[in-house]
Structure formats: C-alpha cells, structure tokens
C-alpha atoms as a PDB file:
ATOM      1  CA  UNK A   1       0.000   0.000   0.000  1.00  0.00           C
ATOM      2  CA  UNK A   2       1.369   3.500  -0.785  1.00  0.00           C
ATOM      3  CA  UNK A   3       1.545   6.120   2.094  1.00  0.00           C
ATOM      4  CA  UNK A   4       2.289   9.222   0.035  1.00  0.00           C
ATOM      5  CA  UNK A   5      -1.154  10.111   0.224  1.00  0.00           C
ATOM      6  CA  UNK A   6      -1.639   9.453   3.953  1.00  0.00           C
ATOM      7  CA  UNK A   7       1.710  11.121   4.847  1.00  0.00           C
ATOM      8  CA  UNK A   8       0.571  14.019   2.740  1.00  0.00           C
ATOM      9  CA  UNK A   9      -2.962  14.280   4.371  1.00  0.00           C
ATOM     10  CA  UNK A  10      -1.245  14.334   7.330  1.00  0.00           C
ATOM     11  CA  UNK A  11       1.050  16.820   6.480  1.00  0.00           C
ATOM     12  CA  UNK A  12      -1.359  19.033   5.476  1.00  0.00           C
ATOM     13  CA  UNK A  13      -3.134  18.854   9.186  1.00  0.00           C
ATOM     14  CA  UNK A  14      -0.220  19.667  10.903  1.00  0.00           C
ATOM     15  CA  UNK A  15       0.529  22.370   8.203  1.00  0.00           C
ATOM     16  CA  UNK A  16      -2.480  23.692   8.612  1.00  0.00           C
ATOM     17  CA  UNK A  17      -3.441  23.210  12.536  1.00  0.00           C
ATOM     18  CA  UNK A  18       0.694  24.820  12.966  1.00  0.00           C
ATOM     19  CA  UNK A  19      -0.507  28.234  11.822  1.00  0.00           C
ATOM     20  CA  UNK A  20      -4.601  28.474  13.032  1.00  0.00           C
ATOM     21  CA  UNK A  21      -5.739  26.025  15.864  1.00  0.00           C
ATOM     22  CA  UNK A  22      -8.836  27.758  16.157  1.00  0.00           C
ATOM     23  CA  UNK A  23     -10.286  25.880  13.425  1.00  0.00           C
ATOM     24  CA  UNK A  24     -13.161  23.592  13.840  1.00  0.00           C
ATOM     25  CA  UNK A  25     -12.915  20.283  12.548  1.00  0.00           C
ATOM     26  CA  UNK A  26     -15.860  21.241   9.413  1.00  0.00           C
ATOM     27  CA  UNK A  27     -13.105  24.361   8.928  1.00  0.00           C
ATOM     28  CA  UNK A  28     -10.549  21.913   8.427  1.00  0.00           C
ATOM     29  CA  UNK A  29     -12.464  19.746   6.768  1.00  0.00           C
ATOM     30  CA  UNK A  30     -13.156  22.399   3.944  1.00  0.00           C
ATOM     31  CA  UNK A  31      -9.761  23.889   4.073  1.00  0.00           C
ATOM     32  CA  UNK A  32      -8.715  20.070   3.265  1.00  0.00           C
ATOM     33  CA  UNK A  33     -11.025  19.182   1.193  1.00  0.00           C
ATOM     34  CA  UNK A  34     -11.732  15.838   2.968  1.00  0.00           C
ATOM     35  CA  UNK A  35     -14.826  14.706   4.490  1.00  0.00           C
ATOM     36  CA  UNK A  36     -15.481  15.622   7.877  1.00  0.00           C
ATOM     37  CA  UNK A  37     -15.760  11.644   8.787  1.00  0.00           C
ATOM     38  CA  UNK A  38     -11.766  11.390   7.711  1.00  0.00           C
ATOM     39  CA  UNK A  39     -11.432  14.447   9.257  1.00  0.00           C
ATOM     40  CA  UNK A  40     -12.373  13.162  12.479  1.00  0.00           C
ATOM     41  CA  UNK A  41     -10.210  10.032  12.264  1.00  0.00           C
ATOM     42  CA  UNK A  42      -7.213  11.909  11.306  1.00  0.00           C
ATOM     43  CA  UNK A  43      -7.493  14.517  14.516  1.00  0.00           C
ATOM     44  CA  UNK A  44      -7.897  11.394  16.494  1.00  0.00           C
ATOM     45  CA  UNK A  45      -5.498   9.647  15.048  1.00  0.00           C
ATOM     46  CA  UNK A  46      -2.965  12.193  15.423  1.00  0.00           C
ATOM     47  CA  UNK A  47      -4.112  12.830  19.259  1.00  0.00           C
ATOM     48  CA  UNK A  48      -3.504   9.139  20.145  1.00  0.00           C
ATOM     49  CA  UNK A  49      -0.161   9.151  18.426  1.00  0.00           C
ATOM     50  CA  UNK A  50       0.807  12.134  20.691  1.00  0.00           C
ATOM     51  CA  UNK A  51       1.034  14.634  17.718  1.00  0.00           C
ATOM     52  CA  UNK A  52      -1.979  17.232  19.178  1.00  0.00           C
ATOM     53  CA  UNK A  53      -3.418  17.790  21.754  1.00  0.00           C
ATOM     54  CA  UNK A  54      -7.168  18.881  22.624  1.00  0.00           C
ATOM     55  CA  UNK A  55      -7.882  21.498  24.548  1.00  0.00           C
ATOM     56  CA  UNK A  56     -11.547  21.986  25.484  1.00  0.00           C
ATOM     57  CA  UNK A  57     -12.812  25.208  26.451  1.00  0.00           C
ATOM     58  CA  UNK A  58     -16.253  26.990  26.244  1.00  0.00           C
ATOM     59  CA  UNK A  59     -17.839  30.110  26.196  1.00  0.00           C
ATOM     60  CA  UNK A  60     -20.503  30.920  29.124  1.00  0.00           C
ATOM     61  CA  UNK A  61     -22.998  32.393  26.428  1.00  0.00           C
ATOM     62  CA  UNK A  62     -22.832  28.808  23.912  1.00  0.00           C
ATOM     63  CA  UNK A  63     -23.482  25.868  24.339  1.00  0.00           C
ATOM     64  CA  UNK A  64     -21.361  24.162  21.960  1.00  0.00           C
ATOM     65  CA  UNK A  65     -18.058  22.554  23.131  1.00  0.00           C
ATOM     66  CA  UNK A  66     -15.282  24.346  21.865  1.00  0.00           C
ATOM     67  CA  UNK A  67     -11.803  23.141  21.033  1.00  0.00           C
ATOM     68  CA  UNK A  68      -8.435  24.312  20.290  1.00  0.00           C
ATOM     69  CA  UNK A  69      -6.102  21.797  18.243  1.00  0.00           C
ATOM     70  CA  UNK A  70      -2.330  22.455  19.549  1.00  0.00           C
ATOM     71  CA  UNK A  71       0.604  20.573  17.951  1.00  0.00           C
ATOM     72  CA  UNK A  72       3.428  18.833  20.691  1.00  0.00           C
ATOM     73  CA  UNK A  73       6.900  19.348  20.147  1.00  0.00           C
ATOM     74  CA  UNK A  74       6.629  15.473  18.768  1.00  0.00           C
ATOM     75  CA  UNK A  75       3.717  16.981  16.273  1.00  0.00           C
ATOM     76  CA  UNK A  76       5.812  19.776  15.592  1.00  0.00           C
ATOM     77  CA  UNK A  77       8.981  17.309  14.903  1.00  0.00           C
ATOM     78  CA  UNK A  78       6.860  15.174  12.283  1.00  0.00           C
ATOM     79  CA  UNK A  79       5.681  18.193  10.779  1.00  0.00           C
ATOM     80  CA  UNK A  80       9.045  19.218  10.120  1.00  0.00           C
ATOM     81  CA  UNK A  81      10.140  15.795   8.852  1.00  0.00           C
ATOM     82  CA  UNK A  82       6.425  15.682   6.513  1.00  0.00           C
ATOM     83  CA  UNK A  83       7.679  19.018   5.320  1.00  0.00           C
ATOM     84  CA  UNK A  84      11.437  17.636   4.607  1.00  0.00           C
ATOM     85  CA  UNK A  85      10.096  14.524   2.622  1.00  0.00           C
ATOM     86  CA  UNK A  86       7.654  16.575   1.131  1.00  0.00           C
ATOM     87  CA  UNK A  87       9.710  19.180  -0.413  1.00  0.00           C
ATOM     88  CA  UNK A  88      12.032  16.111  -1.248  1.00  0.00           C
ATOM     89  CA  UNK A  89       9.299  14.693  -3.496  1.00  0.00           C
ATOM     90  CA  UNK A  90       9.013  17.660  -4.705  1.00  0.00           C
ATOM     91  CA  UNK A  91      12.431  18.594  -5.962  1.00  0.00           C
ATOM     92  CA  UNK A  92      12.786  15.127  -7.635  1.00  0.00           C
ATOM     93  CA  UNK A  93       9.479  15.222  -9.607  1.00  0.00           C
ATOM     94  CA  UNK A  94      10.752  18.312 -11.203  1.00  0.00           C
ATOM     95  CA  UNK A  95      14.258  17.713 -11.987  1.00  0.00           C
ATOM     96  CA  UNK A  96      12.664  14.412 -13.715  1.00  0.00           C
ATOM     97  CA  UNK A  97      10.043  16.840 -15.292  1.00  0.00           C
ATOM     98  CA  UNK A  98      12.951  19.013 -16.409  1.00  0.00           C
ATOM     99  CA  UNK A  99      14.974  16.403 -17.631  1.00  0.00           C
ATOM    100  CA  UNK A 100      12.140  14.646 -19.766  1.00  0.00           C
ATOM    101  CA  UNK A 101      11.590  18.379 -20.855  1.00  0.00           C
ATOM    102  CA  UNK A 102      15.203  19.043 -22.103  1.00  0.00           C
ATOM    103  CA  UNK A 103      14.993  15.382 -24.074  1.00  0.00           C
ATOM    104  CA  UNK A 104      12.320  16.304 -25.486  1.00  0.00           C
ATOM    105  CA  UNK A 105      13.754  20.066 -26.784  1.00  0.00           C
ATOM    106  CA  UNK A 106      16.872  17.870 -28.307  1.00  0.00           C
ATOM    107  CA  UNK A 107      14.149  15.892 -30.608  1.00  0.00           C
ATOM    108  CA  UNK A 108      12.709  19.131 -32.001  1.00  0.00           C
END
C-alpha cells in the first residue's frame, strides 16, 4: 500500500493546525477538502499518536463545546520531517520533469 497520500494528508493537518488552531474540525475539513468523517479520524489519530493535543474550552454564552487543536513538540517534529520529505518529493518530480523536458527540446 502506498503512504504518500496518507503522509501528505497528514502533512497538510499539521501544516495547517501549525498556523490556526482555532479551526473547527468542518473548517478543516473544507480547508482540506476531505470529508469531515476522515477528518475526524485523522485529529484522532494524530491525538492518540501524541502529535496534538485537545484542549476543550467553552464560552458561558454557547453551548457548543469548543476546542483548540495544539501541535506537541513530537507533532511539531513530524511536521518538520512531513515538510522535509515533502519538499524532497518535490524537488525530484521536477528535476525528472525538467529532464524529460530538455529530451524532449533535443528531438525538435
């Protein structure tokens, strides 16, 4: 089974959650463009593995919960390795763009 797309979803959450944690999980869910279902599993997920924490708080004049997603210092150390392996991918799918690109200039 490939992870890319996992590691990437992830990614993206900790991306995301790094510079806003006022989001709600439908925000998130929109910015991401996942369902809020996966959504749901992935904050979870990534609570359990000791990546976020949850902090609940409310407000005396709602009665909705309220939450506040805050990436750990081991969220904020996979975030950093995503973001490494990430920009790794990255770098190599365009030097093999630009190489198929400068074969392709010698034909014409």
């Amino acid at each position: 089974m490939n992870e890319h797309p996992l590691r990437e979803d992830i990614f993206n959450i900790l991306r995301i959650l790094s510079s806003n944690q006022n989001l709600t999980q439908r925000d998130l869910s929109h910015h991401l463009g996942f369902s809020l279902g996966k959504t749901n599993y992935l904050l979870n997920s990534l609570t359990k593995k000791g990546l976020l924490k949850i902090k609940n708080f409310t407000k005396r004049d709602q009665k909705l919960k309220k939450v506040k997603y805050i990436l750990t210092k081991k969220g904020l150390r996979q975030k950093l390795h995503l973001t490494y392996h990430f920009l790794k991918r990255k770098e190599d799918e365009y030097n093999r763009l630009r190489r198929e690109w400068e074969a392709l200039r010698e034909l014409s």
